[in-house]
C-alpha atoms as a PDB file:
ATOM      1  CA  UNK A   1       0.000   0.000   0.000  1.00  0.00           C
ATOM      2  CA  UNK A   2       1.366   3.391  -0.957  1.00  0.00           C
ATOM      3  CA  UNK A   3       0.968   6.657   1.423  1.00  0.00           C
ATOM      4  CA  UNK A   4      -1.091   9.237   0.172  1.00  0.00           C
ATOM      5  CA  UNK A   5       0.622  12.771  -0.644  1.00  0.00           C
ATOM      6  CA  UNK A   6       2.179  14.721   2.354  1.00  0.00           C
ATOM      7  CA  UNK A   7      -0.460  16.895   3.783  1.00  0.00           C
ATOM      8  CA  UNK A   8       1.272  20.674   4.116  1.00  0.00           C
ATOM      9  CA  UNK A   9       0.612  21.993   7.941  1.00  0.00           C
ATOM     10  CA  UNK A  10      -2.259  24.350   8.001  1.00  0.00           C
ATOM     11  CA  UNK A  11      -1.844  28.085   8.475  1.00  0.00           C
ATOM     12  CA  UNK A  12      -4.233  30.862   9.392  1.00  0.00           C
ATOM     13  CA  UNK A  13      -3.600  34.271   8.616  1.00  0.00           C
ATOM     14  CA  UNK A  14      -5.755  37.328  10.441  1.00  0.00           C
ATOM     15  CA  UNK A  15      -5.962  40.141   7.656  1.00  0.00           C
ATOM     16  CA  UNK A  16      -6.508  43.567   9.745  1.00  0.00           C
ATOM     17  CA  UNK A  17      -6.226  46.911  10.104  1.00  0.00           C
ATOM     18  CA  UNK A  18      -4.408  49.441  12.112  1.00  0.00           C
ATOM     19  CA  UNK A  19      -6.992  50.869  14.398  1.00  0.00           C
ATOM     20  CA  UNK A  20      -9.418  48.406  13.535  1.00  0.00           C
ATOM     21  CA  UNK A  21     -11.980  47.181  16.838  1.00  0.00           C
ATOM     22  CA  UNK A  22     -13.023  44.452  14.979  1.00  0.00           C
ATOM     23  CA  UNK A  23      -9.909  43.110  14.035  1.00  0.00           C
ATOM     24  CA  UNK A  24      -8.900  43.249  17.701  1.00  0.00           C
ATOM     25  CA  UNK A  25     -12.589  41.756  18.756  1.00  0.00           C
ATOM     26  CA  UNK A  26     -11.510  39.020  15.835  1.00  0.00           C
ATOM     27  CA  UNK A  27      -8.046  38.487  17.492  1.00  0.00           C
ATOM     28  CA  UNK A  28      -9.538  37.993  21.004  1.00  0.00           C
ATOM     29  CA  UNK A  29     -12.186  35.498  19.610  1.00  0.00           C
ATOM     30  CA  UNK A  30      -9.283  33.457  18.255  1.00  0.00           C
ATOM     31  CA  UNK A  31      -7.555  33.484  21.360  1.00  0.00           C
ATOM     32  CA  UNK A  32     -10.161  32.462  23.480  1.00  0.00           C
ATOM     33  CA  UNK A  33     -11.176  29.633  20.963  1.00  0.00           C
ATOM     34  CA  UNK A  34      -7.440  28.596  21.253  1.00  0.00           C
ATOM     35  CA  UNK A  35      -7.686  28.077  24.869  1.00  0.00           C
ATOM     36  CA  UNK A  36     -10.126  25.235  24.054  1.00  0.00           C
ATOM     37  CA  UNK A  37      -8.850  23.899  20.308  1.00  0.00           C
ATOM     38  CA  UNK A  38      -5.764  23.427  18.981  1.00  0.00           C
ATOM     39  CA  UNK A  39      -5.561  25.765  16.217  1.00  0.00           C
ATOM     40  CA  UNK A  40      -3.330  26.074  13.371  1.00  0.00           C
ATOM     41  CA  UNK A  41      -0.444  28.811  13.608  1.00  0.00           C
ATOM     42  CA  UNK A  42      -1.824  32.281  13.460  1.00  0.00           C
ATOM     43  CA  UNK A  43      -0.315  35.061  11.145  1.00  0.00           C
ATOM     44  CA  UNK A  44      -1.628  38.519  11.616  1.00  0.00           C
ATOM     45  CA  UNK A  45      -1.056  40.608   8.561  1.00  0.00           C
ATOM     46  CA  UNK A  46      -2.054  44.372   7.944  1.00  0.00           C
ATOM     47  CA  UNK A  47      -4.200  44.315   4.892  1.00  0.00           C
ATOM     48  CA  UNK A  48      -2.953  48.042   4.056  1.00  0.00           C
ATOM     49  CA  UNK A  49       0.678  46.365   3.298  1.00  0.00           C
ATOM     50  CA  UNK A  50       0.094  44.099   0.226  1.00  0.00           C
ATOM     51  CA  UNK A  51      -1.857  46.433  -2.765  1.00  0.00           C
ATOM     52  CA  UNK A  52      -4.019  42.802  -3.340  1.00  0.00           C
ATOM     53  CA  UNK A  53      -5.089  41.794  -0.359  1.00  0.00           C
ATOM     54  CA  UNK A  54      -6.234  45.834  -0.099  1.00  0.00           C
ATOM     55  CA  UNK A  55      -7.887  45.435  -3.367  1.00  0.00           C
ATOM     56  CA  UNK A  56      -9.912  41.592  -2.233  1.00  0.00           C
ATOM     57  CA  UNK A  57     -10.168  42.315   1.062  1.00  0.00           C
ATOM     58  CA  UNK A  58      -9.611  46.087   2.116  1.00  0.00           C
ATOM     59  CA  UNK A  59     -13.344  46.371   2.861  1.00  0.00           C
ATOM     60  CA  UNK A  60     -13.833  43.115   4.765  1.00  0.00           C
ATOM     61  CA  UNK A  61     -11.519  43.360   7.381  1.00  0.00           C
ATOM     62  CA  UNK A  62     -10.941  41.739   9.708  1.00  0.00           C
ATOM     63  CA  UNK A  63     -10.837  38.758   7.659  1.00  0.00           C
ATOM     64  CA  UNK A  64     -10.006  35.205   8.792  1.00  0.00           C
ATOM     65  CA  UNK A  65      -8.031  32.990   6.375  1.00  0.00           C
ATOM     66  CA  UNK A  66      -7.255  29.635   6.474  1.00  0.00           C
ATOM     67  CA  UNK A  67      -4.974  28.293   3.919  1.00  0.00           C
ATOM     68  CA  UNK A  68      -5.436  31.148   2.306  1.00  0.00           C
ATOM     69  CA  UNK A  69      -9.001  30.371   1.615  1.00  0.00           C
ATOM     70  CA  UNK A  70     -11.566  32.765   3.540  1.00  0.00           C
ATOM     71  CA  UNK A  71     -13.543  31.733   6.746  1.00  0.00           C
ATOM     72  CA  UNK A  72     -14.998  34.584   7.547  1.00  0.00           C
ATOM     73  CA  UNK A  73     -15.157  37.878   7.995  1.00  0.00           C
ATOM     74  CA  UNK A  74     -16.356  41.225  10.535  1.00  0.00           C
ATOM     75  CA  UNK A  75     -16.942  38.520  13.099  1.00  0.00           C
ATOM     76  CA  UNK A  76     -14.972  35.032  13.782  1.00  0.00           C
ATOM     77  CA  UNK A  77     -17.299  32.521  12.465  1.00  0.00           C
ATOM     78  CA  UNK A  78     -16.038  29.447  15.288  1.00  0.00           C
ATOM     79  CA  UNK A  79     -18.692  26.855  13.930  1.00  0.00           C
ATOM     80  CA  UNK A  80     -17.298  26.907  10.375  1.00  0.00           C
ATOM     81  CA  UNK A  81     -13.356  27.253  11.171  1.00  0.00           C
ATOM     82  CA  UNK A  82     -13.874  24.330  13.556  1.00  0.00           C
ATOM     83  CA  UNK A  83     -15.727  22.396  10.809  1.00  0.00           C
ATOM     84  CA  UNK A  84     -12.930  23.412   8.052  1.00  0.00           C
ATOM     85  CA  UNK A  85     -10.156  22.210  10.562  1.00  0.00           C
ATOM     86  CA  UNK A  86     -11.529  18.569  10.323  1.00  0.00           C
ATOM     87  CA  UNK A  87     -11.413  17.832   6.786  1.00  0.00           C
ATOM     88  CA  UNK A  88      -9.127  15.653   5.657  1.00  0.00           C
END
């Protein structure tokens, strides 16, 4: 029997905004969700520093990303990161 391909370690990645409440409401969610799951590494990354993710995401932010693929965004959406973190 032959093993599958290697499955890359997950990443999230917190898209905010200086001055933001939101993104620091976002932050805390993730936090205290963290206390309870194991999550993925988190990456928090100023949206204002990459001209792209300004132009997808500028007026989303906060924005929660998870392999680069959104989760959610405005408010941490627990219920569907927790479902994306047991796929296979």
């Amino acid at each position: 029997m032959t093993a599958g391909p290697a499955r890359l370690p997950s990443s999230l990645t917190l898209l905010t905004r200086a001055d933001c409440d939101l993104c620091r409401e976002m932050q805390h969610a993730l936090q205290v969700l963290s206390a309870s799951t194991a999550l993925p590494p988190l990456t928090v990354l100023d949206v204002d520093s990459d001209p792209e993710l300004c132009r997808r995401f500028g007026l989303k932010v906060p924005v929660l990303l998870f392999d680069s693929t959104p989760v959610c965004s405005q408010r941490l959406d627990g219920a569907e990161l927790l479902r994306l973190l047991k796929r296979p």
